[in-house]
C-alpha atoms as a PDB file:
ATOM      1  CA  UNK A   1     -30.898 -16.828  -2.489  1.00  0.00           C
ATOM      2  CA  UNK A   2     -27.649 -14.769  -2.983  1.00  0.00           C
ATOM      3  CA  UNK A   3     -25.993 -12.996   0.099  1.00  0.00           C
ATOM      4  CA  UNK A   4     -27.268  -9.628   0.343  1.00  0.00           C
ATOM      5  CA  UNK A   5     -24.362  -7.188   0.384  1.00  0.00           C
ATOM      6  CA  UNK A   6     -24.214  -4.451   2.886  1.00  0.00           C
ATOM      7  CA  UNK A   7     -24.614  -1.715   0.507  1.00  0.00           C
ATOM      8  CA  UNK A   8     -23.087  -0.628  -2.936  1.00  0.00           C
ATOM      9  CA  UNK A   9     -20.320   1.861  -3.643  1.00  0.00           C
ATOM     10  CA  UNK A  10     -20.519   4.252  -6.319  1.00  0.00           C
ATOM     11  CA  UNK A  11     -18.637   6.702  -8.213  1.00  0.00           C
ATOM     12  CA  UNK A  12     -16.694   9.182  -5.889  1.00  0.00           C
ATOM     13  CA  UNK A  13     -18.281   7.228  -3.164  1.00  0.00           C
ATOM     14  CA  UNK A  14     -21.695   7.681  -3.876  1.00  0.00           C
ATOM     15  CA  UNK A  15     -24.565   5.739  -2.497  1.00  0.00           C
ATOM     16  CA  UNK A  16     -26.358   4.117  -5.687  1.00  0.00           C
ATOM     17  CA  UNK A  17     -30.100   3.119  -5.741  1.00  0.00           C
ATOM     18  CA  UNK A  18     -31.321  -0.238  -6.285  1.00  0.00           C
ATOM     19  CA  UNK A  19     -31.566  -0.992 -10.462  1.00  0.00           C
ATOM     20  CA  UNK A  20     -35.072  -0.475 -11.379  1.00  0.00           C
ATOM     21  CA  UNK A  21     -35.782  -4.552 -11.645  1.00  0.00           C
ATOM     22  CA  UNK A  22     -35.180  -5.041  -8.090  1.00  0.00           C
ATOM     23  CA  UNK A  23     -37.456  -2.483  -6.820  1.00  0.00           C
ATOM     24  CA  UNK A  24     -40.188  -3.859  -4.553  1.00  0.00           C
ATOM     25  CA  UNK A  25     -38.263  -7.018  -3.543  1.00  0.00           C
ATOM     26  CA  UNK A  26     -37.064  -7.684  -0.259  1.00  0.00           C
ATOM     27  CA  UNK A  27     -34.051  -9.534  -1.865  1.00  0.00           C
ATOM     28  CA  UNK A  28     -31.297  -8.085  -4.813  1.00  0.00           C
ATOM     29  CA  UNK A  29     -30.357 -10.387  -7.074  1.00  0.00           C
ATOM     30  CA  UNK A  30     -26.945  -9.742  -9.313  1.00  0.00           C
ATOM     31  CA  UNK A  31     -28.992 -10.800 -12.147  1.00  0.00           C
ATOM     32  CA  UNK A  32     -31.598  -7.971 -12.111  1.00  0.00           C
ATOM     33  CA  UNK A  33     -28.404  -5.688 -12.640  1.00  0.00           C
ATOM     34  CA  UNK A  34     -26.282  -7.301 -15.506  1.00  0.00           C
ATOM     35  CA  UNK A  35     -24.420  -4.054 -15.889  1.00  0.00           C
ATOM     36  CA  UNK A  36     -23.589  -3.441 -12.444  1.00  0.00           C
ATOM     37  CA  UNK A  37     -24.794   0.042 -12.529  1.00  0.00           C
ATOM     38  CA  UNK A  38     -25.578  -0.161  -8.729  1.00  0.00           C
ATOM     39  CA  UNK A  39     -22.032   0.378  -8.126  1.00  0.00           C
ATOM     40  CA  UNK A  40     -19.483  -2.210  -6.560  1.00  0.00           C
ATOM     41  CA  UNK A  41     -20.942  -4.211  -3.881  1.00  0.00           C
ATOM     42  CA  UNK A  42     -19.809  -4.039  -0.302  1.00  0.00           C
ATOM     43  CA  UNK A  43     -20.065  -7.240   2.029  1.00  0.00           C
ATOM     44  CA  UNK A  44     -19.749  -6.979   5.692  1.00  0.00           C
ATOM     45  CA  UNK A  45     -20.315 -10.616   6.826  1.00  0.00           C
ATOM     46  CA  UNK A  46     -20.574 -11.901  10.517  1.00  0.00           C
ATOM     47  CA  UNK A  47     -18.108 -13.916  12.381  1.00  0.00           C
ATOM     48  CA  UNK A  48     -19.845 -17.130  11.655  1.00  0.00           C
ATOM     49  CA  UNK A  49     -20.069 -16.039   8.104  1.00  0.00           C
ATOM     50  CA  UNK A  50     -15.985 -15.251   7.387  1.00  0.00           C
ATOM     51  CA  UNK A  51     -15.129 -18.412   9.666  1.00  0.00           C
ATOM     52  CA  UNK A  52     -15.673 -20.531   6.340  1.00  0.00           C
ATOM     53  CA  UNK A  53     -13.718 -17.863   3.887  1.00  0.00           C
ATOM     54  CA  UNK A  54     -13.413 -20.332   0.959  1.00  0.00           C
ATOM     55  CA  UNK A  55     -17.943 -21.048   1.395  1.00  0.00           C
ATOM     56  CA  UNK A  56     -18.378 -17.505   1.911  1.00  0.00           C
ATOM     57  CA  UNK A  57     -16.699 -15.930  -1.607  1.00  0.00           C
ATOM     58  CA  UNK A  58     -18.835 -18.435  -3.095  1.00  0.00           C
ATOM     59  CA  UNK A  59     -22.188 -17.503  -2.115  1.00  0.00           C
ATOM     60  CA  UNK A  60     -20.722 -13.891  -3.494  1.00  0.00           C
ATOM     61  CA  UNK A  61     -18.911 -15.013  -6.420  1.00  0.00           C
ATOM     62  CA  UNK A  62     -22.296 -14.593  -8.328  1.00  0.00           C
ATOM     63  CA  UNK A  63     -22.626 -10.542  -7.484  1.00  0.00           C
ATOM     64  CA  UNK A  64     -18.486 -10.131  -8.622  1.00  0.00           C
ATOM     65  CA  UNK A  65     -18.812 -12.287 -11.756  1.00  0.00           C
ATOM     66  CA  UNK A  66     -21.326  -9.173 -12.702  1.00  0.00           C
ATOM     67  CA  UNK A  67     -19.490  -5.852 -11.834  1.00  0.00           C
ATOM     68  CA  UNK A  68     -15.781  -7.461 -11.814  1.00  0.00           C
ATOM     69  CA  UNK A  69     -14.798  -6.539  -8.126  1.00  0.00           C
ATOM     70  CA  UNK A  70     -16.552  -6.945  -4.842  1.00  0.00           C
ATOM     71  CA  UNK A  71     -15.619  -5.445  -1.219  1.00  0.00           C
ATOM     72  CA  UNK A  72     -15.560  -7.737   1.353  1.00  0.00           C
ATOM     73  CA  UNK A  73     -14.910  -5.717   5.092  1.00  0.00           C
ATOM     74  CA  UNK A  74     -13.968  -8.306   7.459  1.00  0.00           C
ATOM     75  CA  UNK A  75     -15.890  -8.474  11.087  1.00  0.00           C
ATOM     76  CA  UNK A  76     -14.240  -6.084  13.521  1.00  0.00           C
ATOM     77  CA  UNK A  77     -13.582  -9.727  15.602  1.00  0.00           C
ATOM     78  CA  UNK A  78     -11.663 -11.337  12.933  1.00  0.00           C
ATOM     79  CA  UNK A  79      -9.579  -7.570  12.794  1.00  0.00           C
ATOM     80  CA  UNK A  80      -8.664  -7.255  16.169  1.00  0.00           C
ATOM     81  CA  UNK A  81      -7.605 -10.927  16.338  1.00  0.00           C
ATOM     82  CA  UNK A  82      -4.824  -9.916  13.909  1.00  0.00           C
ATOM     83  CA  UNK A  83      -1.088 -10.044  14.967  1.00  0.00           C
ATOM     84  CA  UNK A  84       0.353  -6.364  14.750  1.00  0.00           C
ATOM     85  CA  UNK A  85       2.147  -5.616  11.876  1.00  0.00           C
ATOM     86  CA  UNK A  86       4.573  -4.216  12.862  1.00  0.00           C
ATOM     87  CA  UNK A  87       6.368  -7.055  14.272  1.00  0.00           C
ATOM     88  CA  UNK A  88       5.861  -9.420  10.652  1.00  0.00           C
ATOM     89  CA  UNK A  89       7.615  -6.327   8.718  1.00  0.00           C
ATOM     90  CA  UNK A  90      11.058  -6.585  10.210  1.00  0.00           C
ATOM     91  CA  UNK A  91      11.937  -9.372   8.345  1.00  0.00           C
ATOM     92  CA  UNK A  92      10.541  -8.813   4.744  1.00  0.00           C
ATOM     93  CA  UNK A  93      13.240  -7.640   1.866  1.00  0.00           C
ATOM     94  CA  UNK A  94      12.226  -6.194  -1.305  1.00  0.00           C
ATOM     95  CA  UNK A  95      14.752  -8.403  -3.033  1.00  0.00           C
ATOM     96  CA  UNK A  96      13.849  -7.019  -6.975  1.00  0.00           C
ATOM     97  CA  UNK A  97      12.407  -3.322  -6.729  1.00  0.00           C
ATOM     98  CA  UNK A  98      10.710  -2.014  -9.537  1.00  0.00           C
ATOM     99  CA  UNK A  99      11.207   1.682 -10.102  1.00  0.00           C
ATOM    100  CA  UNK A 100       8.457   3.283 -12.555  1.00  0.00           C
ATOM    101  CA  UNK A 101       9.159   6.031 -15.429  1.00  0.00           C
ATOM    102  CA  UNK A 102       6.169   7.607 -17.501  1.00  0.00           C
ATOM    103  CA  UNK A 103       7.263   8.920 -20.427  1.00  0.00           C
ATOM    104  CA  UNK A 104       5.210  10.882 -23.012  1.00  0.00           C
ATOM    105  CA  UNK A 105       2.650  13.629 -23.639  1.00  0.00           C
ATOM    106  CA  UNK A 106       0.024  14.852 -25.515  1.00  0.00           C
ATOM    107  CA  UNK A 107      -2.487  11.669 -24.289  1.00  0.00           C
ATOM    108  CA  UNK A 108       0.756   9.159 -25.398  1.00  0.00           C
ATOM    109  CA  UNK A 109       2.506   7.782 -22.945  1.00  0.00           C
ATOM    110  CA  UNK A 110       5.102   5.015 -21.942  1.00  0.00           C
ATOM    111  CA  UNK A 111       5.478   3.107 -19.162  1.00  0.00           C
ATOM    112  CA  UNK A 112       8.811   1.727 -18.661  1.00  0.00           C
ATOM    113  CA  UNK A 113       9.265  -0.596 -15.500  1.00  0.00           C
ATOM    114  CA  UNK A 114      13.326  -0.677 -14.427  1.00  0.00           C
ATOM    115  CA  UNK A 115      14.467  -3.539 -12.225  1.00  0.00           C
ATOM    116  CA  UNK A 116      16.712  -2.475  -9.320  1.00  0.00           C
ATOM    117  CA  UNK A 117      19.487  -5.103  -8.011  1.00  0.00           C
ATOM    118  CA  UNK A 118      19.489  -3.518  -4.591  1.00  0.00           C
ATOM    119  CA  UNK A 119      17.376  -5.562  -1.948  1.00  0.00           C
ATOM    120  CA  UNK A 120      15.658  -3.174  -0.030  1.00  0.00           C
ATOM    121  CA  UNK A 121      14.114  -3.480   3.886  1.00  0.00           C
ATOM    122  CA  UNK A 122      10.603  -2.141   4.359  1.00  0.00           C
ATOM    123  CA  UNK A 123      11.969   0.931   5.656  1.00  0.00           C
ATOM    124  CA  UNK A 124      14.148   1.471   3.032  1.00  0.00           C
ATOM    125  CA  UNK A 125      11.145   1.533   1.027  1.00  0.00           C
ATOM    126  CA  UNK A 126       8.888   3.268   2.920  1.00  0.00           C
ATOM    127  CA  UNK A 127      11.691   6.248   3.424  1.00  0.00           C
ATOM    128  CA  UNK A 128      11.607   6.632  -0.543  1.00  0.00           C
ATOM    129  CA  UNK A 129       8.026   6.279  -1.106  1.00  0.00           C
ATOM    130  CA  UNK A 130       7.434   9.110   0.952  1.00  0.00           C
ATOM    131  CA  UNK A 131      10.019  11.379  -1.227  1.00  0.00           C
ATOM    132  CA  UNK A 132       8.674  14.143  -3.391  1.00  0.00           C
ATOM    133  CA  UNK A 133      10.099  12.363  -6.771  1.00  0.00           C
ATOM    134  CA  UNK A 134       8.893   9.207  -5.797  1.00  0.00           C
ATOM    135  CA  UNK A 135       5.362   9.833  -4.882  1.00  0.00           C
ATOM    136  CA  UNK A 136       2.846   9.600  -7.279  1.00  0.00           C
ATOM    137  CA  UNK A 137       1.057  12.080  -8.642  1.00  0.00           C
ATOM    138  CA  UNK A 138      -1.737  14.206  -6.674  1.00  0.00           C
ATOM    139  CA  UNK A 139      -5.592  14.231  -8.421  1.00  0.00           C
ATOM    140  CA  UNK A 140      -5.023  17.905  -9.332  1.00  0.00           C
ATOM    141  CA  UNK A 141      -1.624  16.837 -11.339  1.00  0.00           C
ATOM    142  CA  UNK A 142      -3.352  14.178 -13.693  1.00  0.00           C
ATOM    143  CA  UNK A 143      -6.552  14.435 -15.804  1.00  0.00           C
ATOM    144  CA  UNK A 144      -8.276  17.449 -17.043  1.00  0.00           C
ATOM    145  CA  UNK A 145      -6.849  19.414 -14.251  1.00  0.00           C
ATOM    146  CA  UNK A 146      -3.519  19.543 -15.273  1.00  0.00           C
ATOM    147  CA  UNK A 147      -3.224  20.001 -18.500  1.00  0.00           C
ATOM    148  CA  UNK A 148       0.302  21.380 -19.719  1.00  0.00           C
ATOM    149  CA  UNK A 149       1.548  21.624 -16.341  1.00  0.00           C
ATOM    150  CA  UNK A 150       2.362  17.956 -15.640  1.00  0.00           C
ATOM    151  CA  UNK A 151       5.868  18.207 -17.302  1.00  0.00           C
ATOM    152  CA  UNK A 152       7.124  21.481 -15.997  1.00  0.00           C
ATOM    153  CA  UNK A 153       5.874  20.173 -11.732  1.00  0.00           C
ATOM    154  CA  UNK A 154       7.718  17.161 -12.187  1.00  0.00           C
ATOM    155  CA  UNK A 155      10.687  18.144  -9.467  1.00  0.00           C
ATOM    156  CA  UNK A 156      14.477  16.720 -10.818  1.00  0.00           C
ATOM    157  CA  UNK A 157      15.525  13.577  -8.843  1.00  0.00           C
ATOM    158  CA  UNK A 158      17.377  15.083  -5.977  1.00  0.00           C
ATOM    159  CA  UNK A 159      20.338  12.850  -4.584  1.00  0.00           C
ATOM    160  CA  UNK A 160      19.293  10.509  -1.784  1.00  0.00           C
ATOM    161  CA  UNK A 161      19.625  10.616   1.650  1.00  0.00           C
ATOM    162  CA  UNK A 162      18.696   9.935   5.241  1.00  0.00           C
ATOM    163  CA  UNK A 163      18.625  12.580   6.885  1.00  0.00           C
ATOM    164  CA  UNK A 164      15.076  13.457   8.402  1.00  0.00           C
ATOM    165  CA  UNK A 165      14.065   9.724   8.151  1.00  0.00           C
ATOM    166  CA  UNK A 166      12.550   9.136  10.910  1.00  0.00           C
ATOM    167  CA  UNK A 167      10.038  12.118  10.816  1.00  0.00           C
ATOM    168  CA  UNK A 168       8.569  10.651   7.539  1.00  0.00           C
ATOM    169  CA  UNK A 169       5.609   8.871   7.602  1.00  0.00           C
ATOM    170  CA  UNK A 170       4.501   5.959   5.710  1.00  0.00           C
ATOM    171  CA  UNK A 171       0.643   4.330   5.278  1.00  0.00           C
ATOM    172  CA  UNK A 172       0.000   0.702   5.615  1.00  0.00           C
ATOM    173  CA  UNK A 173      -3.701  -0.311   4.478  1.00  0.00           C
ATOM    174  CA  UNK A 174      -5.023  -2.496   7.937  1.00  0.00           C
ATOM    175  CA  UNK A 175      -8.167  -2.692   8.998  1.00  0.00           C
ATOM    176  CA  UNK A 176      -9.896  -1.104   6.250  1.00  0.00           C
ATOM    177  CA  UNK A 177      -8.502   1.874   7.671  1.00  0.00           C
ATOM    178  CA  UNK A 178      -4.954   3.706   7.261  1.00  0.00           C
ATOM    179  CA  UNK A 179      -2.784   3.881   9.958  1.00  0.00           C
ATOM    180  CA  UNK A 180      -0.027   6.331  10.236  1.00  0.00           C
ATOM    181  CA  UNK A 181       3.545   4.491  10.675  1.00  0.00           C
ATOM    182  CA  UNK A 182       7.062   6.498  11.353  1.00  0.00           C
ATOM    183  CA  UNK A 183       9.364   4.639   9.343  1.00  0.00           C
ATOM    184  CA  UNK A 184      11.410   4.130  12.390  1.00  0.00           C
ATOM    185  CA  UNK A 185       8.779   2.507  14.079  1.00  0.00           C
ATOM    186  CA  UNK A 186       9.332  -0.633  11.281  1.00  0.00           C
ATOM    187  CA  UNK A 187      12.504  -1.322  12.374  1.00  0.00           C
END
């Protein structure tokens, strides 16, 4: 028998009924759903479970080899076990950034990746990241919502600087949760 996940995550977070095969079992299989149209499935295994990773993403290799992705959430022991952070950051150098321009219109578009030489800290990073012409685009500025005004909100590149760094925040993914960082917290 398959691990069960927790529950399944739908579109815009929606919570997805069983497919119609698996109704009236105690059990889901990934094979009553070959289309994965109960959403992505969302594992929340016990501490006995995740202390064998590598056995663990095999019993649940069957229900991602149908939808293409599975969530694992670790136990909140395994979480709270963790180093901080904060601490593993200090040394890590962006030695090759990668600076992304989108170019085109009309449904065409370009991607163009350019390679920076300058090695970059983490709160070198962060600091641009959390500049208006670096950030990436808001939901209301792509898609359906936005069309014709993409090109004329783009702001021009201002020149760079530091001032006001440290009141910027940057977002780390931990925990399954965001947690808010100052940038001069990093360093």
């Amino acid at each position: 028998m398959p691990v069960q996940p927790d529950h399944f995550f739908g579109p815009e977070g929606t919570q997805l009924p069983p497919s119609p095969n698996s109704l009236g079992r105690a059990w889901l299989d990934p094979a009553d759903d070959p289309l994965a149209h109960r959403g992505i499935p969302v594992f929340r295994p016990t501490m006995d479970e995740f202390a064998d990773f590598e056995l663990f993403m095999s019993k649940v290799e069957c229900w991602g080899l149908r939808s293409g992705i599975i969530k694992v959430i670790p136990p909140k022991e395994w979480v709270d076990a963790l180093p901080p952070i904060k601490d593993q950051l200090l040394n890590v150098k962006i030695k090759s950034p990668i600076e992304q321009h989108m170019l085109g219109r009309g449904g065409l578009f370009r991607q163009e990746n350019v390679e920076k030489r300058k090695v970059m800290s983490v709160r070198e990073w962060a600091e641009l990241c959390d500049k208006d012409e670096f950030r990436a685009p808001g939901i209301d500025d792509v898609g359906i919502h936005a069309r014709g005004t993409r090109a004329d909100s783009r702001p021009v590149r201002a020149r760079r600087t530091r001032a006001d760094a440290d009141s910027r925040k940057i977002y780390f993914l931990i925990q399954n949760q965001c947690h808010p960082l100052r940038a001069s917290e990093i360093l």
